[in-house]
Protein backbone atom coordinates (compact mmCIF):
# COMPACT_ATOMS: atom_id res chain seq x y z
CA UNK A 1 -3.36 30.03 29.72
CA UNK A 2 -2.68 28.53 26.64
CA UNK A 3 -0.79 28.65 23.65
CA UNK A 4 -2.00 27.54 19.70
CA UNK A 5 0.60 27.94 17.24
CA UNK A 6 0.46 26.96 13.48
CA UNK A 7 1.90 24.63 11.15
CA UNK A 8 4.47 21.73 12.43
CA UNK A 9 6.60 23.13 15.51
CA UNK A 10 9.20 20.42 14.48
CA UNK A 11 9.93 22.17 11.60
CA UNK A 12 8.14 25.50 12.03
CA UNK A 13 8.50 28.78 9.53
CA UNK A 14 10.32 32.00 10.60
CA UNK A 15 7.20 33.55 11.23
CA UNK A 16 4.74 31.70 13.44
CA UNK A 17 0.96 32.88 14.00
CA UNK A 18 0.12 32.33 17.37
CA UNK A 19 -3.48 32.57 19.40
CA UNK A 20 -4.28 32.28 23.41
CA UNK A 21 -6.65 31.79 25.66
CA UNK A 22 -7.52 32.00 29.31
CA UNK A 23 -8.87 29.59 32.26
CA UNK A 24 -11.32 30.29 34.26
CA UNK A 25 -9.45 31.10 37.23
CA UNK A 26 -7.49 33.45 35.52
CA UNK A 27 -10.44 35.33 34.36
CA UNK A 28 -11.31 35.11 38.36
CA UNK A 29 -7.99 36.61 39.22
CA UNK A 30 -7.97 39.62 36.92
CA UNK A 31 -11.51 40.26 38.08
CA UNK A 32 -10.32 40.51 41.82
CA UNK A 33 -7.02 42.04 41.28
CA UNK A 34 -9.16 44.77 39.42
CA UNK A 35 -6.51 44.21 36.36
CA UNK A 36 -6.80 47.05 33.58
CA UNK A 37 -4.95 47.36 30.78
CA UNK A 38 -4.54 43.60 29.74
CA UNK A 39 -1.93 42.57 27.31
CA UNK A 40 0.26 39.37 27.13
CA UNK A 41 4.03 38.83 26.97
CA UNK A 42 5.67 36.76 24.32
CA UNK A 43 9.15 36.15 24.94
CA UNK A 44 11.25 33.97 22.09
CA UNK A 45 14.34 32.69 24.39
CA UNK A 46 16.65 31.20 21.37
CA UNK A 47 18.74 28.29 22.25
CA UNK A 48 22.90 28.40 22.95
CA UNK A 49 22.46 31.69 23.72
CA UNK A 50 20.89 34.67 25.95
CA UNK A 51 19.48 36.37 23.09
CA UNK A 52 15.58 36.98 23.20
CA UNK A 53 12.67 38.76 21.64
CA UNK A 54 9.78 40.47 23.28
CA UNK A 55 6.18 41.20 22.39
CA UNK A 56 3.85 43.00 24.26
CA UNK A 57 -0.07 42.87 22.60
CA UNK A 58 -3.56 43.01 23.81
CA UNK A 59 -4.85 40.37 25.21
CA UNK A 60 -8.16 40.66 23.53
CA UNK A 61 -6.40 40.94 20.27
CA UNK A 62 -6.40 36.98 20.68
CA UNK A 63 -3.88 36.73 18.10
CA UNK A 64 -0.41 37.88 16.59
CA UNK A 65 2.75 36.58 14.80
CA UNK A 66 6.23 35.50 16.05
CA UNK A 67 9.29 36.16 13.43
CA UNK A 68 12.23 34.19 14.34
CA UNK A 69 15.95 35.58 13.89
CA UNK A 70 18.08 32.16 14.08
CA UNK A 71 17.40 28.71 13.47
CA UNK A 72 17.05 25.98 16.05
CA UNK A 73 15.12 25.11 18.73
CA UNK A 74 13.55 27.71 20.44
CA UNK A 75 11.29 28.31 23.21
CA UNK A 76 8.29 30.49 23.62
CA UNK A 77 7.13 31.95 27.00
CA UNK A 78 3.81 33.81 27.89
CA UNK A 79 2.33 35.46 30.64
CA UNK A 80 -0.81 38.06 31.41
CA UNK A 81 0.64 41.55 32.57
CA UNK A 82 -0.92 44.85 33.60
CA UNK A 83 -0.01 48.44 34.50
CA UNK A 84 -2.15 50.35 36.36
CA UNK A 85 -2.89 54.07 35.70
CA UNK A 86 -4.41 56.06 32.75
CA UNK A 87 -4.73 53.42 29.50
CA UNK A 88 -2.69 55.03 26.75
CA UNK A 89 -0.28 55.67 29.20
CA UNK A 90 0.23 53.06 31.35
CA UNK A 91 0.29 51.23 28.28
CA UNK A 92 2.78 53.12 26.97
CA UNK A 93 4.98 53.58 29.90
CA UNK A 94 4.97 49.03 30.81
CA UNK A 95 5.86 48.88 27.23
CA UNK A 96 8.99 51.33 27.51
CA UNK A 97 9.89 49.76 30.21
CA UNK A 98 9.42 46.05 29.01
CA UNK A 99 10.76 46.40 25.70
CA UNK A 100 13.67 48.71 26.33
CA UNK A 101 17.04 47.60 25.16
CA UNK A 102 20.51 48.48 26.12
CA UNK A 103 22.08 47.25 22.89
CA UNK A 104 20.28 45.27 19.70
CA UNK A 105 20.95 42.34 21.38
CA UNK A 106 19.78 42.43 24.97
CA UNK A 107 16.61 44.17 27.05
CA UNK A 108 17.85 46.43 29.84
CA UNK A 109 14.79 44.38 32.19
CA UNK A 110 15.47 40.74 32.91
CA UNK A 111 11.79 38.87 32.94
CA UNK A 112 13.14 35.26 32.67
CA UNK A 113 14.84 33.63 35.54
CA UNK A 114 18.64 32.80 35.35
CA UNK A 115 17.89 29.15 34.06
CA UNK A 116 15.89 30.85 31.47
CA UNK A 117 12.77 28.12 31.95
CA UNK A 118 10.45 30.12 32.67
CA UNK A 119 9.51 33.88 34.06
CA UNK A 120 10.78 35.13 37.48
CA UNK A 121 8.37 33.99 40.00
CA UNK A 122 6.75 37.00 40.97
CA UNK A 123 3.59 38.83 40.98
CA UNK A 124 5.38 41.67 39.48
CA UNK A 125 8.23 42.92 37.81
CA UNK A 126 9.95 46.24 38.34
CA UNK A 127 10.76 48.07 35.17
CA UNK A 128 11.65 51.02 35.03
CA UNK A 129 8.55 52.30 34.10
CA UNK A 130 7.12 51.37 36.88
CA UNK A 131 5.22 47.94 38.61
CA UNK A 132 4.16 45.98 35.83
CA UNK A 133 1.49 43.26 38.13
CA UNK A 134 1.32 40.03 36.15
CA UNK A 135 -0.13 36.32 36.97
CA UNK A 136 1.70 33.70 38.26
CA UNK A 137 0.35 31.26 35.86
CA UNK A 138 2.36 31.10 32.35
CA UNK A 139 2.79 28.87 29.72
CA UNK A 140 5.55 28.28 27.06
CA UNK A 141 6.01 26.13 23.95
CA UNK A 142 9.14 24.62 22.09
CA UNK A 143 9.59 25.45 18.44
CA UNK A 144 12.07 24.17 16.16
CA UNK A 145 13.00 26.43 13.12
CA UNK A 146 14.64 24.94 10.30
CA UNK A 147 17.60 26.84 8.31
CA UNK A 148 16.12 26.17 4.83
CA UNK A 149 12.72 27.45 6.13
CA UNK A 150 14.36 31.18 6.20
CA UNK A 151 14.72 33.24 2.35
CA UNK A 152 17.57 33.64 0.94
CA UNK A 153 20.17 37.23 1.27
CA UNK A 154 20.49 39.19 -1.44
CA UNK A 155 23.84 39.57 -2.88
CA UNK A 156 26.72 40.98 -0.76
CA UNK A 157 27.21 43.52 -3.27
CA UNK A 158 23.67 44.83 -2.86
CA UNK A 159 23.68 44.53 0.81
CA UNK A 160 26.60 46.48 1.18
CA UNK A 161 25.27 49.37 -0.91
CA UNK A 162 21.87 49.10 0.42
CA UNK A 163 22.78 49.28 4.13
CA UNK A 164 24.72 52.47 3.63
CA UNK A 165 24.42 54.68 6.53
CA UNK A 166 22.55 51.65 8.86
CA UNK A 167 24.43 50.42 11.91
CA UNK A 168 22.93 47.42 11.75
CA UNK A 169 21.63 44.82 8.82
CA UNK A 170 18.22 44.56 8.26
CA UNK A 171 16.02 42.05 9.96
CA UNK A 172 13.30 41.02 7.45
CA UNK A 173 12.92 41.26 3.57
CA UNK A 174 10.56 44.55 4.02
CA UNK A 175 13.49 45.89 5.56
CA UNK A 176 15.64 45.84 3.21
CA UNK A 177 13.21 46.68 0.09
CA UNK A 178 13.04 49.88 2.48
CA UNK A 179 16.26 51.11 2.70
CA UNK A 180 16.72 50.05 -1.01
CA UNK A 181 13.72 52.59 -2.11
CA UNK A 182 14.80 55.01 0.39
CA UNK A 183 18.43 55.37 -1.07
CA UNK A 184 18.25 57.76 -3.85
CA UNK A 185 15.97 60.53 -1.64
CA UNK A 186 18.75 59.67 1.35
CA UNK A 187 21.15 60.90 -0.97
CA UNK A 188 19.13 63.80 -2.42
CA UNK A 189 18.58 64.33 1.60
CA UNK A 190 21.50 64.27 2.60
CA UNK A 191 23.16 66.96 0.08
CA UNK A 192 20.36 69.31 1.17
CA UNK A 193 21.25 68.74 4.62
CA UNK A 194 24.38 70.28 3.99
CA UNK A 195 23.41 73.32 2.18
CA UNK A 196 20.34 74.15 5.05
CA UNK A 197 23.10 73.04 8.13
CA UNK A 198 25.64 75.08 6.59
CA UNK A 199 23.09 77.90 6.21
CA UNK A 200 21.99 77.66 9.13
CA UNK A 201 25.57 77.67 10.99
CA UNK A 202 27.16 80.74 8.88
CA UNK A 203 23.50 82.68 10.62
CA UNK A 204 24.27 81.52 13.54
CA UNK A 205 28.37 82.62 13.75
CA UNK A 206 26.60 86.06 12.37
CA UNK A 207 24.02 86.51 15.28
CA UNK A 208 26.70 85.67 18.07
CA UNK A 209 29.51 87.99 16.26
CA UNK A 210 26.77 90.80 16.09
CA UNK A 211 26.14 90.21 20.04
CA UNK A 212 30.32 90.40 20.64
CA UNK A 213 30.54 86.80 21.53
CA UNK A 214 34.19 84.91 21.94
CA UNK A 215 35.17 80.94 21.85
CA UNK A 216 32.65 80.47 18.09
CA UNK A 217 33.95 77.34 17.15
CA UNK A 218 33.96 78.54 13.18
CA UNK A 219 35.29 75.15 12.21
CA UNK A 220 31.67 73.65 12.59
CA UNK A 221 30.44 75.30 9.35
CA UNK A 222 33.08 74.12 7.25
CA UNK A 223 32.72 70.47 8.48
CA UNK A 224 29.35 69.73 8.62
CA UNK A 225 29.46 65.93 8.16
CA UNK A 226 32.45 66.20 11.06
CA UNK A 227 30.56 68.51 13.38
CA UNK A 228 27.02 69.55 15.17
CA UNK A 229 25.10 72.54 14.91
CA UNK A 230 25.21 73.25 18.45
CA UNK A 231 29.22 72.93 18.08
CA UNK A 232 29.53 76.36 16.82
CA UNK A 233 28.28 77.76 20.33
CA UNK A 234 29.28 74.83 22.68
CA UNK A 235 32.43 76.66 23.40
CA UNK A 236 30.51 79.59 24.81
CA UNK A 237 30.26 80.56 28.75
CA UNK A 238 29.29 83.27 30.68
CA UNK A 239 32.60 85.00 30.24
CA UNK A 240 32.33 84.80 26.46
CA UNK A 241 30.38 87.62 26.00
CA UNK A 242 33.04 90.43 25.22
CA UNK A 243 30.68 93.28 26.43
CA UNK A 244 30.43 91.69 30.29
CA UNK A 245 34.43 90.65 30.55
CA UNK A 246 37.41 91.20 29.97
CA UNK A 247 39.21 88.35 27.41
CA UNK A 248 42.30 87.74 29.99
CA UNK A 249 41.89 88.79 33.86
CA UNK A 250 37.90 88.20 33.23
CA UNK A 251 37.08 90.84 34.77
CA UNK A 252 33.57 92.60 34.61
CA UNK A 253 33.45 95.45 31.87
CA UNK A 254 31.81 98.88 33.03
CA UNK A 255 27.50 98.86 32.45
CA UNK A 256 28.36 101.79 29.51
CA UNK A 257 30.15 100.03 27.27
CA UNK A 258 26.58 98.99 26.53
CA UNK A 259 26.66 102.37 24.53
CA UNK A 260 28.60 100.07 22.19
CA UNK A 261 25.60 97.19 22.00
CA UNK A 262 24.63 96.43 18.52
CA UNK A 263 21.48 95.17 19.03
CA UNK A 264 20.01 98.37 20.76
CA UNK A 265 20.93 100.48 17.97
CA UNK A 266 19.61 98.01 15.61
CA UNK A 267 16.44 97.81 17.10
CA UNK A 268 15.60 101.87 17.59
CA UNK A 269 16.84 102.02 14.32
CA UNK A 270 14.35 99.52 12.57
CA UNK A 271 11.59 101.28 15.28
CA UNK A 272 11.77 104.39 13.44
CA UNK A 273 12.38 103.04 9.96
CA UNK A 274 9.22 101.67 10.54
CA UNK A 275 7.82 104.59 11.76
CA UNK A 276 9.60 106.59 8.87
CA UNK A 277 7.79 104.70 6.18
CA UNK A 278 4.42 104.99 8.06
CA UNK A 279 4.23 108.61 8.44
CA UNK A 280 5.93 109.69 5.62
CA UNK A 281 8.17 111.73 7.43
CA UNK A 282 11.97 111.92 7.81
CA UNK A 283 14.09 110.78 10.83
CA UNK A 284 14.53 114.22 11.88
CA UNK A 285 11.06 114.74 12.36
CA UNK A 286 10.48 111.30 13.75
CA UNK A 287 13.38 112.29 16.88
CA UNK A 288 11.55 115.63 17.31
CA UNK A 289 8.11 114.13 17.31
CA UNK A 290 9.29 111.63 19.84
CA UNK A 291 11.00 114.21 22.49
CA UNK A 292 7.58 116.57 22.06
CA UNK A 293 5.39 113.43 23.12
CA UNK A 294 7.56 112.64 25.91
CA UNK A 295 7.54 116.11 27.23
CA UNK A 296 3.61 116.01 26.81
CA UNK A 297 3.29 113.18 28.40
CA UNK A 298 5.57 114.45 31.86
CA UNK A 299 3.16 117.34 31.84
CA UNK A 300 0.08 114.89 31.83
CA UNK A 301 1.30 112.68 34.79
CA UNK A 302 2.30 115.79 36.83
CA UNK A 303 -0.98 117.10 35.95
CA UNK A 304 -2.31 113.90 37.69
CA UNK A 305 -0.57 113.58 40.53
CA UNK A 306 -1.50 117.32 41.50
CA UNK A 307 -4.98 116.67 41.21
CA UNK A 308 -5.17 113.17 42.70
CA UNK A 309 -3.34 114.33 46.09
CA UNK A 310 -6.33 117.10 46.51
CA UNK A 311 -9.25 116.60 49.46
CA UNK A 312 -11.67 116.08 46.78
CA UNK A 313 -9.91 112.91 44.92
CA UNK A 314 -9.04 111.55 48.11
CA UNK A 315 -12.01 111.46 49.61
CA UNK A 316 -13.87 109.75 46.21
CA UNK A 317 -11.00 107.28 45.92
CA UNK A 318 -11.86 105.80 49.67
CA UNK A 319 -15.47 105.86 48.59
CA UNK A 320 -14.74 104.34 45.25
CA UNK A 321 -12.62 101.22 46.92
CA UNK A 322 -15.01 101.04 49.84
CA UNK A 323 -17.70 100.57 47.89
CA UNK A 324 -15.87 97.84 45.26
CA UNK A 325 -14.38 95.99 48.34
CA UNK A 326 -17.78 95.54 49.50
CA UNK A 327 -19.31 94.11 46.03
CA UNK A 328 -16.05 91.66 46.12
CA UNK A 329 -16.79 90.47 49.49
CA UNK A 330 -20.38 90.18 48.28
CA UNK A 331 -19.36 88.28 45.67
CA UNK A 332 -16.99 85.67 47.45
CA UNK A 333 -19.43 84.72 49.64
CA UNK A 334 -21.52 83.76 46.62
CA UNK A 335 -19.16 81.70 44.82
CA UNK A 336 -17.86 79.70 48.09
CA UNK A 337 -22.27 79.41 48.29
CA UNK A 338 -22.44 78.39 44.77
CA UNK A 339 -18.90 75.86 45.14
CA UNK A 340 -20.34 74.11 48.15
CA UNK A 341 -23.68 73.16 46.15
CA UNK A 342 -21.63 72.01 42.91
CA UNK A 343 -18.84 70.07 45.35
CA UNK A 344 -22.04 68.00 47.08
CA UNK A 345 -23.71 67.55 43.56
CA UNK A 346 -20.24 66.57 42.45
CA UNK A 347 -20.42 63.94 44.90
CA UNK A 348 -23.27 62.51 44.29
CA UNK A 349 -22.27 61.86 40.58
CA UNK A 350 -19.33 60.38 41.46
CA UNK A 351 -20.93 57.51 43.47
CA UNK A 352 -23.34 56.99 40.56
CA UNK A 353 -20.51 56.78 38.13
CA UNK A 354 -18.66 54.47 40.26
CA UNK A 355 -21.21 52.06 40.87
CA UNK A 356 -22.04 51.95 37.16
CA UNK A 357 -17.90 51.98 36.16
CA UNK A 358 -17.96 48.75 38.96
CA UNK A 359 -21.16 46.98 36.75
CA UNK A 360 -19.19 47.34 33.35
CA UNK A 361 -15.88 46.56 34.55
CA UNK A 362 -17.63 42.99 36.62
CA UNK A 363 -19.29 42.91 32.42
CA UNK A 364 -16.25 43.05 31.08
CA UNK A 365 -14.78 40.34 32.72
CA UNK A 366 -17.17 38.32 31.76
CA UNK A 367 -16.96 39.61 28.34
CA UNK A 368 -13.76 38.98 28.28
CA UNK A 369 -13.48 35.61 29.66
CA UNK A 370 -16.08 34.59 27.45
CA UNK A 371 -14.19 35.84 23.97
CA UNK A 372 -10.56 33.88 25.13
CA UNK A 373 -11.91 30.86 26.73
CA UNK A 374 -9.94 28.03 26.38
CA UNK A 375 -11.69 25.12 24.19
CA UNK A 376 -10.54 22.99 21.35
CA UNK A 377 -10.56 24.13 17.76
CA UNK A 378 -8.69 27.05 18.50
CA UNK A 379 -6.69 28.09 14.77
CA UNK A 380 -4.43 30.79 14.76
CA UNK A 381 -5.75 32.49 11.52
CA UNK A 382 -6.97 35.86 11.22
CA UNK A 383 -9.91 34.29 9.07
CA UNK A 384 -10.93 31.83 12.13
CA UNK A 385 -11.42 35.02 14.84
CA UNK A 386 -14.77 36.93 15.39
CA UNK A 387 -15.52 39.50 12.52
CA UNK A 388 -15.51 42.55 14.97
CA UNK A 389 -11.55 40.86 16.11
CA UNK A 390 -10.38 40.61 12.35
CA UNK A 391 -8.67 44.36 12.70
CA UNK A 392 -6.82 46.08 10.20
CA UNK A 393 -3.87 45.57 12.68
CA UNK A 394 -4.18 41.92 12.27
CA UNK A 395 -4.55 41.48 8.83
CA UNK A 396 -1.71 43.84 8.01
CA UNK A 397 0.24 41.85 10.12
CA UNK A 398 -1.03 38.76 8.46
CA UNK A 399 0.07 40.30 4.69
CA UNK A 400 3.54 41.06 6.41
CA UNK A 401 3.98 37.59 7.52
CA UNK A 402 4.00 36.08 4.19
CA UNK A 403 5.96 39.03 2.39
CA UNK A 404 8.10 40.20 4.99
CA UNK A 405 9.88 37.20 6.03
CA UNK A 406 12.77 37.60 8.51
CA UNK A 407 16.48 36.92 7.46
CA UNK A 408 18.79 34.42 9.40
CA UNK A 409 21.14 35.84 11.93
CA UNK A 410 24.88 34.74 11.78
């Protein structure tokens, strides 16, 4: 593999456009390692220190841009990784794993060995998403950045107003153009966070007083900036609860002082309010209503059970489940019938599909060998790639490279 970078690395920009390609016996080795999932990692080791920055991008992207944080002189590393499993996410999971930090300064996953010239030499590396397989070929590239080369800060005034709220600065100009046009509705935000949080915690202090709760912490919804939500309740255990316990010896309450339990009341009540306003009628009659339908319906199920216990009733209930276990045995036998003929057609498709999923995957390959061979000529411009490559990733990422241009860390 290869590596073409623009403009002069002895005095390079901040942000560096960068394109790749692949030998031929790398091709061969992704082909028999059945590799899916391609992508390449870009790691910027930055010199004097242990700091780094990490890309992970398609390989068939054949292109993408490096933003430097610090000036000096810098080195580049690459190598072809994989993850096997479902695309979107096994994609998803080696870059989680790959690009996840402990801190903003350091990547939880060591790839580089301790000399930092170069990646471990392995055929994998263990994240913790998983095996990530890789190649044992790589490449890397030395890049000096220049101090002048990186835009000037805006005032410390400005910055100090701007990053409000941010624990950390911002890396790039579109950074901070961000948080500046995002002030004024943080602000506006922020105030009606309060009101809805406080809101929200006074209803909440209200539902666990109606249920005859202890411990509310009811200091939470007069410090909101101070305090969680879920501080009002955090206090809470299963002894809280003033209708199961006792406050001191905790001991268990009788079951009826659930006579006492607001919530039952409140909920017959709004039954036959609801009731009420349906029929027209006044609570009165709704209770007496109620206790005649319940007395109706005892006489109906006694009625039932009298007549189901008679000769007659017996004897059709054993013919009425004889004759339904019979159609249900009937019927099993025809869907294990029908499952057997769909499990060897099954089969059948499953060999065709493989054998065609083998031809397009041994095409791809190919395809793919073809599109990232290595040859001279090779520009790393967005306007120099294949018209079906030039994606709206790319040339976003292209705009952002000459607007969005990284600030120098101290």
């Amino acid at each position: 593999m290869q590596l073409f970078p623009s403009g002069n690395l002895e005095s390079a920009d901040p942000v560096l456009a960068v394109r790749w390609c692949l030998e031929r016996s790398e091709a061969e080795q992704l082909r028999e390692r059945a590799a899916a999932n391609i992508h390449i990692l870009l790691v910027i080791a930055y010199e004097g220190t242990d700091l780094e920055d990490r890309q992970i991008v398609p390989l068939d992207q054949m292109m993408t841009f490096l933003n430097f944080r610090r000036p000096g002189n810098h080195t580049v590393f690459a190598k072809v990784v994989w993850c096997d499993g479902d695309k979107p996410t096994a994609t998803k999971l080696m870059k989680n794993g790959l690009l996840d930090k402990i801190d903003a300064r350091s990547y939880s996953q060591k790839v580089l060995n301790s000399s930092r010239t170069g990646f471990r030499n392995e055929e994998y590396i263990v994240s913790s998403a998983g095996t990530v397989h890789c190649l044992l070929s790589e490449t890397d590239i030395d890049v000096m950045v220049s101090r002048e080369h990186f835009p000037k800060e805006p005032p410390a005034w400005l910055s100090k107003f701007v990053n409000v709220g941010y624990d950390y600065p911002p890396i790039d100009q579109c950074s901070f153009r961000r948080r500046g046009l995002a002030l004024l509705p943080r602000l506006l935000g922020f105030g009606l966070w309060a009101v809805i949080t406080t809101l929200l915690r006074v209803i909440a202090v209200a539902f666990l007083l109606f249920r005859g709760m202890r411990n509310i912490n009811f200091g939470a919804v007069i410090h909101p900036w101070r305090e969680d939500v879920d501080d009002v309740w955090r206090r809470l255990n299963r002894y809280s609860s003033w209708f199961r316990y006792t406050k001191q010896e905790r001991r268990r309450q009788s079951g009826w002082i659930y006579l006492c339990y607001p919530p039952i009341y409140l909920f017959l009540f709004a039954w036959l309010t609801v009731e009420k306003i349906y029929y027209h009628v006044s609570y009165l009659t709704m209770l007496m209503s109620i206790g005649a339908a319940l007395l109706a319906v005892g006489a109906v199920i006694l009625r039932f059970l009298v007549h189901l216990f008679s000769r007659v009733w017996v004897g059709v209930l054993v013919f009425t489940c004889g004759f339904f276990l019979g159609r249900l045995l009937v019927k099993v036998y025809k869907i294990a019938a029908a499952k057997k003929r769909k499990r060897e057609s099954a089969w059948e498709f499953q060999e065709t599909q493989r054998r065609a999923r083998e031809r397009k995957e041994e095409a791809s390959y190919i395809g793919l060998y073809k599109l990232l061979a290595c040859r001279p000529g090779l520009i790393p411009s967005v306007s120099n790639l294949p018209v079906e490559h030039r994606t709206l990733r790319l040339k976003f990422l292209d705009l952002k490279s000459k607007l969005c241009r990284p600030y120098s860390a101290r």
